[in-house]
N, C-alpha and C. Protein backbone atom coordinates (compact mmCIF):
# COMPACT_ATOMS: atom_id res chain seq x y z
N UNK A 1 39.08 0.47 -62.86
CA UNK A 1 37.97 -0.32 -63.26
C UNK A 1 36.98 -0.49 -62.11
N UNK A 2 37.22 -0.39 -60.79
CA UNK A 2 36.31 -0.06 -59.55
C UNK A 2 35.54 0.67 -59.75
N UNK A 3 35.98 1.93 -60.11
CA UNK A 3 35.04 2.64 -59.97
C UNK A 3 33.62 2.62 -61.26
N UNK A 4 33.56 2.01 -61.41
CA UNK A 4 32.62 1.38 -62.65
C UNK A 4 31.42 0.71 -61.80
N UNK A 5 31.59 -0.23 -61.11
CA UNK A 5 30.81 -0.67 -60.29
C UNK A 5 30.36 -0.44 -58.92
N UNK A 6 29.03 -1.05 -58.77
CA UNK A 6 28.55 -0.26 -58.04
C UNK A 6 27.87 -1.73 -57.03
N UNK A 7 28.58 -1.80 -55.85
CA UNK A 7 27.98 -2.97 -55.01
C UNK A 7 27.13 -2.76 -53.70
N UNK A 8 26.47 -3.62 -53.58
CA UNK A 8 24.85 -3.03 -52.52
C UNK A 8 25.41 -4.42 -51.65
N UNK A 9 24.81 -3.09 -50.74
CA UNK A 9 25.25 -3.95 -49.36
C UNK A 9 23.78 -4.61 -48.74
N UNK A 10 23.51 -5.31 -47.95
CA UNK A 10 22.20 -6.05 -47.91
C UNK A 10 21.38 -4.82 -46.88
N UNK A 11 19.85 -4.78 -47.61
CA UNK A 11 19.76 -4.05 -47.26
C UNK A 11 19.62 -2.32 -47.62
N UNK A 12 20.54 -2.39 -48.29
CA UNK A 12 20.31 -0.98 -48.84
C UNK A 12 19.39 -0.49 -49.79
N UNK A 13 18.97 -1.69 -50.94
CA UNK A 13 17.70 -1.22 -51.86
C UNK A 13 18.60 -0.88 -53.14
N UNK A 14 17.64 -0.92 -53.91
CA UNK A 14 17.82 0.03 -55.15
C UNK A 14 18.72 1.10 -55.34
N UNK A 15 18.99 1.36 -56.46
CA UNK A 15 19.69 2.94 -56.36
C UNK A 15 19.42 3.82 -56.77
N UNK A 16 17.84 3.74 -57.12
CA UNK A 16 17.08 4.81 -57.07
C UNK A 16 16.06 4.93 -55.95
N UNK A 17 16.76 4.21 -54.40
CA UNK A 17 16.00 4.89 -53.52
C UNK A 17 14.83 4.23 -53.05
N UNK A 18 14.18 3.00 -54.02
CA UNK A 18 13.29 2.85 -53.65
C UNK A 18 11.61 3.31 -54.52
N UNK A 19 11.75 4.66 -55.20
CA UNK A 19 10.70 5.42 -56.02
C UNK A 19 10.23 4.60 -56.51
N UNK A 20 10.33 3.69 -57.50
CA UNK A 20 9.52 2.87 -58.13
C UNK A 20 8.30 2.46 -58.40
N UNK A 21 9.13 1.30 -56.60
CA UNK A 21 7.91 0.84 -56.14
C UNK A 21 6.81 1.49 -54.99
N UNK A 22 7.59 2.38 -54.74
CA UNK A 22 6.32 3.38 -54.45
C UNK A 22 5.73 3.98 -55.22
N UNK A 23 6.11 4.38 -56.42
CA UNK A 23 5.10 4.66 -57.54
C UNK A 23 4.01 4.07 -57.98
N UNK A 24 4.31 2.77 -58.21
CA UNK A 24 3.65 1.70 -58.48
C UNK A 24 3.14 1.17 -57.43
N UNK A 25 2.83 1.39 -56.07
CA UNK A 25 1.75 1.13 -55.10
C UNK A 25 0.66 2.21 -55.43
N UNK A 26 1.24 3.57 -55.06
CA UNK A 26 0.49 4.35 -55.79
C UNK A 26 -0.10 4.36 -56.75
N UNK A 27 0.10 4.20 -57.53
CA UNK A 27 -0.21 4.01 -58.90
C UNK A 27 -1.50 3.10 -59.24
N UNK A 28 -1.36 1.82 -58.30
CA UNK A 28 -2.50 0.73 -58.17
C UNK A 28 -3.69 1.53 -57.31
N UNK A 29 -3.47 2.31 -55.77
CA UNK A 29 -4.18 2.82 -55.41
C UNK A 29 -5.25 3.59 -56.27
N UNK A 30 -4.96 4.73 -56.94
CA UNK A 30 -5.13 5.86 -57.26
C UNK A 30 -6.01 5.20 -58.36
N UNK A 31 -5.71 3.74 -59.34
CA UNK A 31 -6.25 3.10 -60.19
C UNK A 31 -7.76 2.24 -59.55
N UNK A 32 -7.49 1.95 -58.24
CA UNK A 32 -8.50 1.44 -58.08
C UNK A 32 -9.27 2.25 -57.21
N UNK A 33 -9.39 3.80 -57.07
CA UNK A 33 -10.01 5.08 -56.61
C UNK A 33 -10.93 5.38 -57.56
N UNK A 34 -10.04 5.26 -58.76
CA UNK A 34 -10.70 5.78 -59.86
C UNK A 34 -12.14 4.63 -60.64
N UNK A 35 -11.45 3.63 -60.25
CA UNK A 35 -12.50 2.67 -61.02
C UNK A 35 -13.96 2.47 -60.26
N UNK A 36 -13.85 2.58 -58.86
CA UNK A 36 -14.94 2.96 -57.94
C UNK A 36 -15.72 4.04 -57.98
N UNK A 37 -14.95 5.23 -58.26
CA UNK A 37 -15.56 6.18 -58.78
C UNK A 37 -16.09 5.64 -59.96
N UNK A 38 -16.22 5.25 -61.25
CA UNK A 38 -16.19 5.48 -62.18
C UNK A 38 -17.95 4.21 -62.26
N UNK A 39 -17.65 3.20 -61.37
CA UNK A 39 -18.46 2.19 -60.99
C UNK A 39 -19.82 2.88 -60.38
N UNK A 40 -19.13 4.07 -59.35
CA UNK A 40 -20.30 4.47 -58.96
C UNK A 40 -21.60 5.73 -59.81
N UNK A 41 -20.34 6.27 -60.61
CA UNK A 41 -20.88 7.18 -61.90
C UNK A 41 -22.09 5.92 -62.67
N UNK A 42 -21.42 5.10 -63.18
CA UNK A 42 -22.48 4.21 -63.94
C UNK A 42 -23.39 3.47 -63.13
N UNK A 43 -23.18 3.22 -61.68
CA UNK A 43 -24.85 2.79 -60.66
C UNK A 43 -25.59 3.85 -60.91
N UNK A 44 -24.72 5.00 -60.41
CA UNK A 44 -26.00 6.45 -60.58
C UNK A 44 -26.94 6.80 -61.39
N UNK A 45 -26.05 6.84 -62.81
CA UNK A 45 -26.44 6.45 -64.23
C UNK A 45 -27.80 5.73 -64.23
N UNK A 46 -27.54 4.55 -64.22
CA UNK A 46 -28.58 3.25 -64.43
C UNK A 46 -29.79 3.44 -63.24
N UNK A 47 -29.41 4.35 -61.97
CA UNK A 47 -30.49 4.55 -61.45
C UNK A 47 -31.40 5.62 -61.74
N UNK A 48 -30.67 6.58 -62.27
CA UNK A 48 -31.27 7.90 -62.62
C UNK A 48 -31.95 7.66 -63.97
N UNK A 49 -31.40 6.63 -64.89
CA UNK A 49 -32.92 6.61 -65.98
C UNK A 49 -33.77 5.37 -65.75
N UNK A 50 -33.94 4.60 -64.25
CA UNK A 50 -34.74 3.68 -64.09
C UNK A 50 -35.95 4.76 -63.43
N UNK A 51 -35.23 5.27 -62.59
CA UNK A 51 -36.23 6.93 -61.64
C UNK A 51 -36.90 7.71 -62.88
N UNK A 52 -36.31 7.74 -63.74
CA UNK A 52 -37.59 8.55 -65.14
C UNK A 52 -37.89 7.37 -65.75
N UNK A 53 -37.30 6.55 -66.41
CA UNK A 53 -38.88 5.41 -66.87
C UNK A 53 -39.78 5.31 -65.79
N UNK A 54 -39.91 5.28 -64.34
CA UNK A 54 -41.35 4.91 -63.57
C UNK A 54 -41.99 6.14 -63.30
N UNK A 55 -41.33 6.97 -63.12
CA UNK A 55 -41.81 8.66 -63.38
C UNK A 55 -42.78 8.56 -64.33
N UNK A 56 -42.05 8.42 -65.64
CA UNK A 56 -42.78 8.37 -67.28
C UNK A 56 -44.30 7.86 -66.89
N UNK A 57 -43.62 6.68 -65.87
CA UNK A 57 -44.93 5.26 -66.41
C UNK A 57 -46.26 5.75 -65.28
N UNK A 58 -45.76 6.43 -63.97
CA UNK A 58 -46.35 6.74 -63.31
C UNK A 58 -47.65 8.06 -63.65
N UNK A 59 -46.83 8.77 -64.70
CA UNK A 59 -47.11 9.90 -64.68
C UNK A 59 -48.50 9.53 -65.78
N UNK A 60 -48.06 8.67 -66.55
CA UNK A 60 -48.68 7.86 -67.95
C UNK A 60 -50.05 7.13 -66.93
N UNK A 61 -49.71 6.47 -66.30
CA UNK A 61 -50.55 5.65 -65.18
C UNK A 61 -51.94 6.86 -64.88
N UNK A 62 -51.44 8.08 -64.00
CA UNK A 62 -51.71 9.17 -63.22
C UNK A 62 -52.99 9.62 -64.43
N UNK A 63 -52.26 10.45 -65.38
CA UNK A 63 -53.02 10.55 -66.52
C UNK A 63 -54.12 10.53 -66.98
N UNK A 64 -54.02 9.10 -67.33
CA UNK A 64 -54.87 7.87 -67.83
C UNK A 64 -56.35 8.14 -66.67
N UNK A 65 -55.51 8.03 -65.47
CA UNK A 65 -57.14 7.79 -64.47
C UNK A 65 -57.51 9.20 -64.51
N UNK A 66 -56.67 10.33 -64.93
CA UNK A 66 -57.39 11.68 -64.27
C UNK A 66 -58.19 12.00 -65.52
N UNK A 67 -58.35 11.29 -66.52
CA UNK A 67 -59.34 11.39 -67.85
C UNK A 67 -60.24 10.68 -67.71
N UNK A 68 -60.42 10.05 -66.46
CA UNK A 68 -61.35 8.72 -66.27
C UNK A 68 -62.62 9.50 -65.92
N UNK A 69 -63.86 8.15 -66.91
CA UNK A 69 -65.11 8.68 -67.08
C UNK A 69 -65.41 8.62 -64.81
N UNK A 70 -64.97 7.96 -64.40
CA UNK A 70 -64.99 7.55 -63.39
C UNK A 70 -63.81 6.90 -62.14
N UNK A 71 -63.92 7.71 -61.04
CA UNK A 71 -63.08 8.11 -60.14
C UNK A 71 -62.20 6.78 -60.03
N UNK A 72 -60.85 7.25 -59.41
CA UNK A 72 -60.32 5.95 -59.19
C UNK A 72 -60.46 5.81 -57.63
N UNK A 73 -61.12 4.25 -57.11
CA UNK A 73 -60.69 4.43 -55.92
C UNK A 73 -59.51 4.34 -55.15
N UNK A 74 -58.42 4.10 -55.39
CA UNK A 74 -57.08 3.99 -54.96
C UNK A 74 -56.82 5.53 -54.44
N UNK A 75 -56.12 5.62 -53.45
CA UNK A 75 -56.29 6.65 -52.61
C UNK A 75 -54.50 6.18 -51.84
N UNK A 76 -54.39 8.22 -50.75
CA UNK A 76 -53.03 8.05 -49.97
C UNK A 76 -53.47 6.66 -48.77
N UNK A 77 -52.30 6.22 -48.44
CA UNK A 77 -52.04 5.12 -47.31
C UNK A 77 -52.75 5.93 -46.48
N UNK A 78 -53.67 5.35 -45.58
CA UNK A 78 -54.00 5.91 -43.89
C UNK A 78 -52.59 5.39 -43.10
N UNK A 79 -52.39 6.05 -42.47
CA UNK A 79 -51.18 5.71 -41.55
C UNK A 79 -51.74 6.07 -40.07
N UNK A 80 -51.96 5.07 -39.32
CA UNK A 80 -52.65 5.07 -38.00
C UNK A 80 -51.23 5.65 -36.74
N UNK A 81 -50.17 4.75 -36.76
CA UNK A 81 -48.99 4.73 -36.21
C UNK A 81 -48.13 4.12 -36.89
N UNK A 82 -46.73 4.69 -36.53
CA UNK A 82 -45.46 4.28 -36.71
C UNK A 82 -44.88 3.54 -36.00
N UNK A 83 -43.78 2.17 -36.18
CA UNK A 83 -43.50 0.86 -35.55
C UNK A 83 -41.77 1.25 -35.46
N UNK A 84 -41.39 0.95 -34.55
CA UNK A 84 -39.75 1.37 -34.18
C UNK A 84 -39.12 0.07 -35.13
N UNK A 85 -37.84 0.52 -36.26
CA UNK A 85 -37.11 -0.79 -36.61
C UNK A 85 -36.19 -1.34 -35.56
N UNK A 86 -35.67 -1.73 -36.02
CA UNK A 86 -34.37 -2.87 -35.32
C UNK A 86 -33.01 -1.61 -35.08
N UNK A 87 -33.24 -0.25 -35.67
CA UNK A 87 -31.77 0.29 -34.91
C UNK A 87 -32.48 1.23 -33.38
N UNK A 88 -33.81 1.05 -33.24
CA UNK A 88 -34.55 1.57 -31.74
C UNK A 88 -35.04 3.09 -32.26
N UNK A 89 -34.57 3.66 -33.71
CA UNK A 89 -34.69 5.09 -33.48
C UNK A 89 -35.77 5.43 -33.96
N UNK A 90 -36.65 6.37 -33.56
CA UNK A 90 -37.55 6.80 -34.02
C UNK A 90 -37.36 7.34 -35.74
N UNK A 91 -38.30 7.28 -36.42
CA UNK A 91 -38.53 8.20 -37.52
C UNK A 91 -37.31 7.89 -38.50
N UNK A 92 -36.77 7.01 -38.42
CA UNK A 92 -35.79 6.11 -39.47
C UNK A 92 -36.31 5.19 -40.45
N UNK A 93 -35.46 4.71 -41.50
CA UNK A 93 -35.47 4.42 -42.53
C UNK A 93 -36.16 3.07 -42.31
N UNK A 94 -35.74 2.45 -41.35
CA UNK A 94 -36.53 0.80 -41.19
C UNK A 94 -37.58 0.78 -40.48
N UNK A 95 -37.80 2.03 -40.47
CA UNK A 95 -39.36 1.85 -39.43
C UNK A 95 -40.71 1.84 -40.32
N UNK A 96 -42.06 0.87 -39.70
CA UNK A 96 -42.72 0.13 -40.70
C UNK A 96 -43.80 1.77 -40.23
N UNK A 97 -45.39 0.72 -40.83
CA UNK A 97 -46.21 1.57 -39.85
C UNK A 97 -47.49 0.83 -40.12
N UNK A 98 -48.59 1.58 -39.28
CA UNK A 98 -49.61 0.13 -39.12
C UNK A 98 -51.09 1.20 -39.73
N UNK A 99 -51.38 0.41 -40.68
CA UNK A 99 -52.61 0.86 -41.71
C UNK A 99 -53.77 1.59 -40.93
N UNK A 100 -54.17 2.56 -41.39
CA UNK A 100 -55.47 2.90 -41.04
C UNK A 100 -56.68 2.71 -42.06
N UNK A 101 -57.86 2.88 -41.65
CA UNK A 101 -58.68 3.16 -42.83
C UNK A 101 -59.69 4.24 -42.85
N UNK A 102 -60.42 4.57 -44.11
CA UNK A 102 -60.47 5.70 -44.18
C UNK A 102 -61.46 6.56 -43.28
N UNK A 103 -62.21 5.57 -42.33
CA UNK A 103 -63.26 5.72 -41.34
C UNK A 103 -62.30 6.36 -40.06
N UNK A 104 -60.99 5.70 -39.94
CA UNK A 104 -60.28 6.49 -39.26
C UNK A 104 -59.95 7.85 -38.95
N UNK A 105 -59.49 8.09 -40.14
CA UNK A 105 -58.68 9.59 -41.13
C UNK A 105 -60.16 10.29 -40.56
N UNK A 106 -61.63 9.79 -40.63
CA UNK A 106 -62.25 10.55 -40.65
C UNK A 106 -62.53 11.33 -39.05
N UNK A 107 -62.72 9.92 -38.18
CA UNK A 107 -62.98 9.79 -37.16
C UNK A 107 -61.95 11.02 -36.10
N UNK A 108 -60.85 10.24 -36.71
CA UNK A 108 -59.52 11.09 -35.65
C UNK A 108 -59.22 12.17 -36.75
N UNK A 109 -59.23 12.46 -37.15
CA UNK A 109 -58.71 13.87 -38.19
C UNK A 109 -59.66 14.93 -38.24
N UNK A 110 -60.55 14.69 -39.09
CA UNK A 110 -61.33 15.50 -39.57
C UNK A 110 -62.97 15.61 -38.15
N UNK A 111 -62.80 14.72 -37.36
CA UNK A 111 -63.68 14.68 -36.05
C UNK A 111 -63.09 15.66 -35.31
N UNK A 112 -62.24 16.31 -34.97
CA UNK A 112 -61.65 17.17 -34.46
C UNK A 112 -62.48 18.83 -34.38
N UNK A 113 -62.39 18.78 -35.98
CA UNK A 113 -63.46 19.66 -36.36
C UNK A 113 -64.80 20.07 -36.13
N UNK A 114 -65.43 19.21 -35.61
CA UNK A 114 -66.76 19.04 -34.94
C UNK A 114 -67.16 19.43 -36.28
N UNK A 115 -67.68 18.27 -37.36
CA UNK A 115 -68.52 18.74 -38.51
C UNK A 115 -69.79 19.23 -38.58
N UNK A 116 -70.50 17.98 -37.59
CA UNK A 116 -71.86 18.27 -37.00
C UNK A 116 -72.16 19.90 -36.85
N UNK A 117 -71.70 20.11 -35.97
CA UNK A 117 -71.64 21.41 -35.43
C UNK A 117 -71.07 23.07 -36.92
N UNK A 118 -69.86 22.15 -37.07
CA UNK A 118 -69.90 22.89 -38.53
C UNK A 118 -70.36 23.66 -39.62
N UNK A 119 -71.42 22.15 -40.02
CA UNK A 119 -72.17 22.20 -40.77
C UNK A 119 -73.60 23.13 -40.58
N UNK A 120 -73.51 22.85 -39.13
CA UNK A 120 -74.81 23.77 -39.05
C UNK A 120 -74.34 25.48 -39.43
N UNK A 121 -73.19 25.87 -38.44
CA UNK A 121 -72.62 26.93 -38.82
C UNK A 121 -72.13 27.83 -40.46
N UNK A 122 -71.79 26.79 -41.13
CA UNK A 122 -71.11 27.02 -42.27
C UNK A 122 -72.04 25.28 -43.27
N UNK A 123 -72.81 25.52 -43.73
CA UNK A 123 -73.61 24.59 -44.42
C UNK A 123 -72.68 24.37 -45.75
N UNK A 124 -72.58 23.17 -46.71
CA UNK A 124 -71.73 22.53 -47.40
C UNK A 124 -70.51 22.49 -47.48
N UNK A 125 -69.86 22.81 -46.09
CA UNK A 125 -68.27 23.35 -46.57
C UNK A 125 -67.71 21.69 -46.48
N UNK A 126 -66.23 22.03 -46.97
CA UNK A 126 -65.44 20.77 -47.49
C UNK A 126 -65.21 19.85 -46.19
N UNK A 127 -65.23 20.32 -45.05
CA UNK A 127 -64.89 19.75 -43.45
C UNK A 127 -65.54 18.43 -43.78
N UNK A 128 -66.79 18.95 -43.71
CA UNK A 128 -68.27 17.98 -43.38
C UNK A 128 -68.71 17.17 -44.25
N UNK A 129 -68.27 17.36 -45.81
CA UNK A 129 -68.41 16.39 -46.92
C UNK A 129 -67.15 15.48 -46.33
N UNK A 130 -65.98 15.72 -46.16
CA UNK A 130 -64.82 14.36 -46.14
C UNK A 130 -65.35 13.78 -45.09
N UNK A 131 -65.68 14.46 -43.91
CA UNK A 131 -66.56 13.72 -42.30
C UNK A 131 -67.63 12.51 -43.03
N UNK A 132 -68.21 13.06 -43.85
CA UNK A 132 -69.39 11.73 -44.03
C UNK A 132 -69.38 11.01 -45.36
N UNK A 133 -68.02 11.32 -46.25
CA UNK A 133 -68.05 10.30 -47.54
C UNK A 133 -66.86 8.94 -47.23
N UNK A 134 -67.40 8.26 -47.23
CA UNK A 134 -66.43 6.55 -47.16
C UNK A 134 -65.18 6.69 -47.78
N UNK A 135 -64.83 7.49 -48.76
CA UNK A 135 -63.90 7.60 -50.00
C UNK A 135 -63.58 8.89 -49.55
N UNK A 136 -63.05 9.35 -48.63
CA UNK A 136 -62.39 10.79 -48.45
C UNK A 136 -61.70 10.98 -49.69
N UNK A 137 -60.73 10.70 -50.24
CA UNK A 137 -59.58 11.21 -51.20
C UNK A 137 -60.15 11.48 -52.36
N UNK A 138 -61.54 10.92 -52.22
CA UNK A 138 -62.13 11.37 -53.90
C UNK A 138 -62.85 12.57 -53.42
N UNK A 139 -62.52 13.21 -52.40
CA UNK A 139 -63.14 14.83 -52.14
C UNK A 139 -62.36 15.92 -52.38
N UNK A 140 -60.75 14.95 -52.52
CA UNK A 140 -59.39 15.98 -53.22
C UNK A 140 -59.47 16.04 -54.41
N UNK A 141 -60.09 15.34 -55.21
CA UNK A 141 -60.03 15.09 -56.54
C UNK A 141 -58.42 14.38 -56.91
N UNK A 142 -57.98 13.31 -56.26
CA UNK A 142 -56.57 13.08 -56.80
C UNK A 142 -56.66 11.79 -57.21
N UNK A 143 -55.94 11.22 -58.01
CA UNK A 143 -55.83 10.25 -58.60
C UNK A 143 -54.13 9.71 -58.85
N UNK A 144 -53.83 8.49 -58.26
CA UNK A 144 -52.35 8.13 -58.06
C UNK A 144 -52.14 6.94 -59.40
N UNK A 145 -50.68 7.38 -59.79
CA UNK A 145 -50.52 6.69 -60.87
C UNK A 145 -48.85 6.32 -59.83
N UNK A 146 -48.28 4.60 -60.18
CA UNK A 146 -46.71 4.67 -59.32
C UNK A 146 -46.88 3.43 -60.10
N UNK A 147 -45.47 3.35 -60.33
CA UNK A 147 -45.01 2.18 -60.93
C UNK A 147 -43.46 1.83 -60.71
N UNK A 148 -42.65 0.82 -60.50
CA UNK A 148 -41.76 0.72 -59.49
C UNK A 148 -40.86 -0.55 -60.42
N UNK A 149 -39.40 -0.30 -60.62
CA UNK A 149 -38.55 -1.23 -61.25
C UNK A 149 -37.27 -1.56 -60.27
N UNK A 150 -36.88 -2.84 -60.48
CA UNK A 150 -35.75 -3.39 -59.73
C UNK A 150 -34.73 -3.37 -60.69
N UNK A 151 -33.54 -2.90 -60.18
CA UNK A 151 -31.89 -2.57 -60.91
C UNK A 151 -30.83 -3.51 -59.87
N UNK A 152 -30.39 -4.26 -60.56
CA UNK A 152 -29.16 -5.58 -60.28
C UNK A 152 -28.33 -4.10 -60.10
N UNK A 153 -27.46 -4.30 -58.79
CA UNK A 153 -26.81 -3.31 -58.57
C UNK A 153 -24.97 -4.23 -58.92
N UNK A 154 -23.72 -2.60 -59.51
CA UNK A 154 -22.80 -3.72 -60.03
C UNK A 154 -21.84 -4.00 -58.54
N UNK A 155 -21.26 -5.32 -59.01
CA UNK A 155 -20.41 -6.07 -57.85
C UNK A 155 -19.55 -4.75 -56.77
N UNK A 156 -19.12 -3.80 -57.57
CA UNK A 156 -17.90 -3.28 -56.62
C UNK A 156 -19.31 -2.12 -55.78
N UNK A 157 -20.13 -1.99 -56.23
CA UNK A 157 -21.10 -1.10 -55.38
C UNK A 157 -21.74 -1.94 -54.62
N UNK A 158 -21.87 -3.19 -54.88
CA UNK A 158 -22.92 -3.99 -54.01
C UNK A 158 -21.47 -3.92 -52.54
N UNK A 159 -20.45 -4.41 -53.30
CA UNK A 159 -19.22 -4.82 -52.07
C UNK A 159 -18.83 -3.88 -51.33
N UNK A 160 -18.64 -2.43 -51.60
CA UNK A 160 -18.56 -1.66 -51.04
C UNK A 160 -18.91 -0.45 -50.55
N UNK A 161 -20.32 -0.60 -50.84
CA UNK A 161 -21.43 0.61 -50.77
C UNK A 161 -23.03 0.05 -49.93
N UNK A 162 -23.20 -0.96 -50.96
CA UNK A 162 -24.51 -0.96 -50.29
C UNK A 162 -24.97 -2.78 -50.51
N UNK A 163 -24.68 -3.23 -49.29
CA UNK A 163 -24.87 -4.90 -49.15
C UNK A 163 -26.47 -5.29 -49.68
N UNK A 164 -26.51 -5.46 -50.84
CA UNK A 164 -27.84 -6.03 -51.42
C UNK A 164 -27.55 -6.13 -53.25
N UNK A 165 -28.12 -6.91 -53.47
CA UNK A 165 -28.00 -7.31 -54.71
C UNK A 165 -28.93 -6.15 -56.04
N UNK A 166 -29.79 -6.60 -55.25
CA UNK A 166 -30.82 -5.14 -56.10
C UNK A 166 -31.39 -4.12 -55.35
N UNK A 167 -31.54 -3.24 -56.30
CA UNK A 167 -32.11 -1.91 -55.39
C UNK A 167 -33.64 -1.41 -55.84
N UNK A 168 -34.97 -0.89 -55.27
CA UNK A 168 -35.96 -1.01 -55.79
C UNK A 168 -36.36 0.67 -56.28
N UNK A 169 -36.55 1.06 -57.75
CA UNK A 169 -36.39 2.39 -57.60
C UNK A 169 -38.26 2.89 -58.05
N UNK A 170 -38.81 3.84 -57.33
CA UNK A 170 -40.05 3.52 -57.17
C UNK A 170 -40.03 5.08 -58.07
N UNK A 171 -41.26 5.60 -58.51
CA UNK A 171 -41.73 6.44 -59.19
C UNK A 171 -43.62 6.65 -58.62
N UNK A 172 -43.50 7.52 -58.65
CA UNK A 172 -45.43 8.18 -58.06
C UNK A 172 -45.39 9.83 -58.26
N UNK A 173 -47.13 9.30 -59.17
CA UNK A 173 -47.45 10.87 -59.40
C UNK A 173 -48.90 10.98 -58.88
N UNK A 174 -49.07 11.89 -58.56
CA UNK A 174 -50.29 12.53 -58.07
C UNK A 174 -51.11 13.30 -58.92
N UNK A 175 -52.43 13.44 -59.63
CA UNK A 175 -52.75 14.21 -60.60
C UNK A 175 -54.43 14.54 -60.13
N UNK A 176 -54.80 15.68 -61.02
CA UNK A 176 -56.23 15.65 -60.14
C UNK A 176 -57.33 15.28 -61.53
N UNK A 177 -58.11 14.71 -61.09
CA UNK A 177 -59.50 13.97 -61.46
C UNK A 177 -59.96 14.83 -62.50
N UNK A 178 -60.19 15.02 -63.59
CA UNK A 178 -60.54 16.18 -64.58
C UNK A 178 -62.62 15.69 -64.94
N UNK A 179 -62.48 14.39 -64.01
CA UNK A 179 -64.17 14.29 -64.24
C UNK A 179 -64.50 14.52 -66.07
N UNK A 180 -63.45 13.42 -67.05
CA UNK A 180 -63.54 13.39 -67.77
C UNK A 180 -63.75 14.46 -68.49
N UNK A 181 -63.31 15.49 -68.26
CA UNK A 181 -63.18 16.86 -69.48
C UNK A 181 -61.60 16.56 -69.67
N UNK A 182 -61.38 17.08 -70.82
CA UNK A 182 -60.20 17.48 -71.90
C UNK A 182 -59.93 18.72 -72.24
């Protein structure tokens, strides 16, 4: 009748070794691999059709002005210089930058060119019209349409991906001026 039973000495475990509950650590791991993944499939998701609705709206925006009986003045940013963020590095993500205007763009850009001089050489070319119109960008013929939505980002991506609550997903189109033809 001994040999029927089976007595554990302290210490020894299970008598299967132990597998179990290593299964079942595993098992939790591999479960909560998957659900992060699965968390981050549906952020992606929800960002990738917020990025085509402002696309849509931008493009809808863009459109609209490049049928316009009359130019839009909204024009690209002048960007005079770039401002170092808080990690010191150049040409990074937190770095600001400090406005120019369009007397600038003209002054330092297109002054380079010596229009004056240009113009005498080569009479109406495009140099010497952006040199002396206030509104450079309406000499590209472009017209900007952007429209921009905020997405509540979910808990396990905010916690372990990216520390912020919402994320801002922007959309811009560029289109050219059709000077009201169709």
């Amino acid at each position: 009748m001994h040999r029927f039973f089976h007595t554990f000495k302290i210490g020894e475990g299970s008598p299967d070794g132990g597998r179990a509950g290593q299964a079942m650590v595993e098992f939790v791991v591999a479960l909560v691999a998957i659900l992060v993944l699965f968390a981050a499939l549906v952020q992606f998701s929800r960002m990738g059709s917020a990025h085509t609705r402002t696309m849509m709206a931008a493009r809808r925006e863009a459109g609209l002005l490049a049928l316009a009986s009359a130019p839009s003045l909204s024009g690209p940013d002048y960007i005079l210089d770039r401002t170092r963020g808080a990690d010191g590095a150049k040409f990074s993500r937190d770095d600001g930058h400090i406005d120019a205007m369009a007397g600038v763009f003209s002054a330092q850009l297109v002054g380079y060119a010596d229009p004056g001089d240009l113009n005498v050489r080569r009479p109406g070319n495009a140099i010497s019209v952006l040199y002396n119109n206030p509104f450079p960008q309406l000499q590209f013929g472009l017209v900007r349409g952007f429209d921009t939505e905020t997405i509540t980002l979910l808990p396990v991506i905010r916690n372990l991906v990216y520390r912020s609550n919402t994320i801002d997903v922007e959309g811009e189109a560029w289109m050219t001026w059709t000077h009201d033809m169709y």
